[in-house]
Protein backbone atom coordinates (compact mmCIF):
# COMPACT_ATOMS: atom_id res chain seq x y z
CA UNK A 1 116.52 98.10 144.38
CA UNK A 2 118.48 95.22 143.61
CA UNK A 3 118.35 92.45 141.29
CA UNK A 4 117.67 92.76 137.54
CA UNK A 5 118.39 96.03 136.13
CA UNK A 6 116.98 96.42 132.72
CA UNK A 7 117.27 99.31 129.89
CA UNK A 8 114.98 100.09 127.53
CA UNK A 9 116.02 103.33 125.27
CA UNK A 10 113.66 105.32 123.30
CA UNK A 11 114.91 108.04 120.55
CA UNK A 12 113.28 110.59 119.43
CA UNK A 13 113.21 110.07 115.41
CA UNK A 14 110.33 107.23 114.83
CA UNK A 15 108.37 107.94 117.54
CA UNK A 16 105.45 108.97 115.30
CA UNK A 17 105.47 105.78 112.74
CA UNK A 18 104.93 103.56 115.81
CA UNK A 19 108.40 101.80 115.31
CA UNK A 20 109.87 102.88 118.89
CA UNK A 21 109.82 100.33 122.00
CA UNK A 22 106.83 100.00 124.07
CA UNK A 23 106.56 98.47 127.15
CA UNK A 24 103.47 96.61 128.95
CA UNK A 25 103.68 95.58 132.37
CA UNK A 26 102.19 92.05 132.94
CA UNK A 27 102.53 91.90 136.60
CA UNK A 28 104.77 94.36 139.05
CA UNK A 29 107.39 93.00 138.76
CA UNK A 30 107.47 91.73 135.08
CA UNK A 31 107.25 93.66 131.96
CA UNK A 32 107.07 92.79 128.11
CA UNK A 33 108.94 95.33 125.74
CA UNK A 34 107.62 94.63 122.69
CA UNK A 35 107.84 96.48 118.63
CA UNK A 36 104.32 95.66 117.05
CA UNK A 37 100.79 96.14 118.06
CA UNK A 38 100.77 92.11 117.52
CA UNK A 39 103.05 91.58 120.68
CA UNK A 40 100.99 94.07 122.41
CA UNK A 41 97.84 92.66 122.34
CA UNK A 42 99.57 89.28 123.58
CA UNK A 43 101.15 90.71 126.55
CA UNK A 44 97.57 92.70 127.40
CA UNK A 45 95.63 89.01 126.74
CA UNK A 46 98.76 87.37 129.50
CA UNK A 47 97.99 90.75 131.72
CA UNK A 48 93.96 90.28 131.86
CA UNK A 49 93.87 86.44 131.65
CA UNK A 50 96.04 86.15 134.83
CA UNK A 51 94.23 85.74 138.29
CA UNK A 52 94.34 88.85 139.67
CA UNK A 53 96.53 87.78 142.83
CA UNK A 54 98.05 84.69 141.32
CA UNK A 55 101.96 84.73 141.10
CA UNK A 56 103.92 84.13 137.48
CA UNK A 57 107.38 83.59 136.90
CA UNK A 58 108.95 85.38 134.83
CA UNK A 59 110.08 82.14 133.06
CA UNK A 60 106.15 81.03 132.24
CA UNK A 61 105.48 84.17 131.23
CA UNK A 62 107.44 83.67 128.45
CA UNK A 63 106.59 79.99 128.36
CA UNK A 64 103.09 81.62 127.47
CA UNK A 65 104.01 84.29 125.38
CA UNK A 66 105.59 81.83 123.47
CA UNK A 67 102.77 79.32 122.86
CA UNK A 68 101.04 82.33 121.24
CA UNK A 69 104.05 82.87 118.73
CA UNK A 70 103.73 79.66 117.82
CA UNK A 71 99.89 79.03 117.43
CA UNK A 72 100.19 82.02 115.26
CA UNK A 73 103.45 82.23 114.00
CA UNK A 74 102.39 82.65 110.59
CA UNK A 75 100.50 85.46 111.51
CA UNK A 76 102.16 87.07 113.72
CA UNK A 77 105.57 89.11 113.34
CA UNK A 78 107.11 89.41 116.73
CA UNK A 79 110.50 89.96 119.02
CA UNK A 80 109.82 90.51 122.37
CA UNK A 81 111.79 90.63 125.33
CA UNK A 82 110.22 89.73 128.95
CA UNK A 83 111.87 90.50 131.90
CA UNK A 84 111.00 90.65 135.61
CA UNK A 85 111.99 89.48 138.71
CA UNK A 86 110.68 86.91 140.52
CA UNK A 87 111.48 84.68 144.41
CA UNK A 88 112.79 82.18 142.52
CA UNK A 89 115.12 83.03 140.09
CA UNK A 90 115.19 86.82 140.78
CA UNK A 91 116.53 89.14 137.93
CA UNK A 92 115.68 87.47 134.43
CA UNK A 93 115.14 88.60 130.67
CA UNK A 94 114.21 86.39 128.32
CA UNK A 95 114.33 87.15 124.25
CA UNK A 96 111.66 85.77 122.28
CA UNK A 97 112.85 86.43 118.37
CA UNK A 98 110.62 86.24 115.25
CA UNK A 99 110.80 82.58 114.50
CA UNK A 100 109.02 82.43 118.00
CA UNK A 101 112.51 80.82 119.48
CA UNK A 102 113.24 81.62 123.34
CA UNK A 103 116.75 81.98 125.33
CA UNK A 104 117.25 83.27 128.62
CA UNK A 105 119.92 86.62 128.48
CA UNK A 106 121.99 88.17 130.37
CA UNK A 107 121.25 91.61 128.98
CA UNK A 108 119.56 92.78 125.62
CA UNK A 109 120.71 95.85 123.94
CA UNK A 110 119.24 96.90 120.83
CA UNK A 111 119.06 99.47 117.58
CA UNK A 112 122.10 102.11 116.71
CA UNK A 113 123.59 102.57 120.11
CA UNK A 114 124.12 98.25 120.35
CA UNK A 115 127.65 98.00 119.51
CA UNK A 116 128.37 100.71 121.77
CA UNK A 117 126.58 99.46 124.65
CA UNK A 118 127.51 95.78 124.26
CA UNK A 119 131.33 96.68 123.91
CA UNK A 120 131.30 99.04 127.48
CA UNK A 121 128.45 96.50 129.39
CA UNK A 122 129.85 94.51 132.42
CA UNK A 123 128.20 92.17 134.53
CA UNK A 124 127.34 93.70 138.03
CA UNK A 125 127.49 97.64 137.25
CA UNK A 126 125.51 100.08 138.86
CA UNK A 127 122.22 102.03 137.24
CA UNK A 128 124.40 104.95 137.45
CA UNK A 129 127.32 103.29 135.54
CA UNK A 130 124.55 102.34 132.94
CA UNK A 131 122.65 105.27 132.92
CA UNK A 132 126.01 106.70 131.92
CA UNK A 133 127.30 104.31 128.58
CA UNK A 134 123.53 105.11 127.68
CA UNK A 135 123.31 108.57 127.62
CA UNK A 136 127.01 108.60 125.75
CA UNK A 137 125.54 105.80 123.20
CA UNK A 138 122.32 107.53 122.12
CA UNK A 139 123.87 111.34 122.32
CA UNK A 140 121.75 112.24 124.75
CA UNK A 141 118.21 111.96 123.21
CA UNK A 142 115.04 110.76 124.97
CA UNK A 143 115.25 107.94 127.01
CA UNK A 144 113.35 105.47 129.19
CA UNK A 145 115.07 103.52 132.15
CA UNK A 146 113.00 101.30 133.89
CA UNK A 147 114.41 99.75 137.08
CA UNK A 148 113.30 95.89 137.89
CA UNK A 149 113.86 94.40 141.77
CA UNK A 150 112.34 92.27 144.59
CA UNK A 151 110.15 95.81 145.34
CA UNK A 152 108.85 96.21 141.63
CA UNK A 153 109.04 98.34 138.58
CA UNK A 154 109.97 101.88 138.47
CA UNK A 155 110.43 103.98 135.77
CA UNK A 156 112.98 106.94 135.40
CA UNK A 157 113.79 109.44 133.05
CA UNK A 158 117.33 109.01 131.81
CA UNK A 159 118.52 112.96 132.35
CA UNK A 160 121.09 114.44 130.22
């Protein structure tokens, strides 16, 4: 599967106080990863108000997710990232942060294992290669890799 290759990591200490990274997947070949039950509910609103065959960039879906930040901004507390791929644009991630801002990025990395990952992350590597600098970054606790291309999502567990 080629195209966007995106990494979402999950530890195993806060799993229990709801503070770990979720995912929802708006369409198959887009998904929301998303920290508060806020953003949740917004992605599963995008999700069920979309026709059911009608085709979304990944671009508007954060055009959309972003009109909700700011109708509610002051009551909602949210950072978001959407990525997908889509026939236009192919491999995309957008980062929506709490001021309800949005910037297209070339990768997102995240929590304790960030300065790690963004120091050893190079344009064009492999899941393997990536799989790898995670697994070395986050000591080898639980993981989530999901795998975005032309043929969809798919999820894999990041073995040690």
């Amino acid at each position: 599967m080629m195209g966007l290759l995106l990494v979402l990591i999950q530890g195993k200490g806060k799993q229990s106080s709801r503070s770990h990274i979720k995912t929802t997947h708006i369409t198959q070949h887009i998904i929301c990863c998303h920290s508060t039950s806020d953003d949740e509910l917004i992605a599963d609103i995008i999700r069920f108000c979309k026709k059911e065959n009608e085709l979304i960039s990944v671009c508007r879906t954060s055009q959309i997710f972003q009109n909700f930040l700011n109708c509610f901004g002051d009551q909602i507390c949210s950072n978001v990232i959407i990525a997908g791929y889509d026939s236009t644009k192919s491999g995309q991630i957008f980062h929506l942060s709490y001021g309800g801002s949005i910037a297209p990025e070339l990768f997102i990395a995240s929590g304790g294992a960030k300065k790690y990952i963004c120091s050893k992350w190079e344009s064009g590597m492999t899941s393997e290669e990536v799989k790898t600098i995670i697994n070395t970054a986050t000591f080898g606790r639980v993981q989530n890799f999901i795998l975005i291309g032309k043929d969809g999502t798919r999820d894999e567990p990041l073995l040690n």
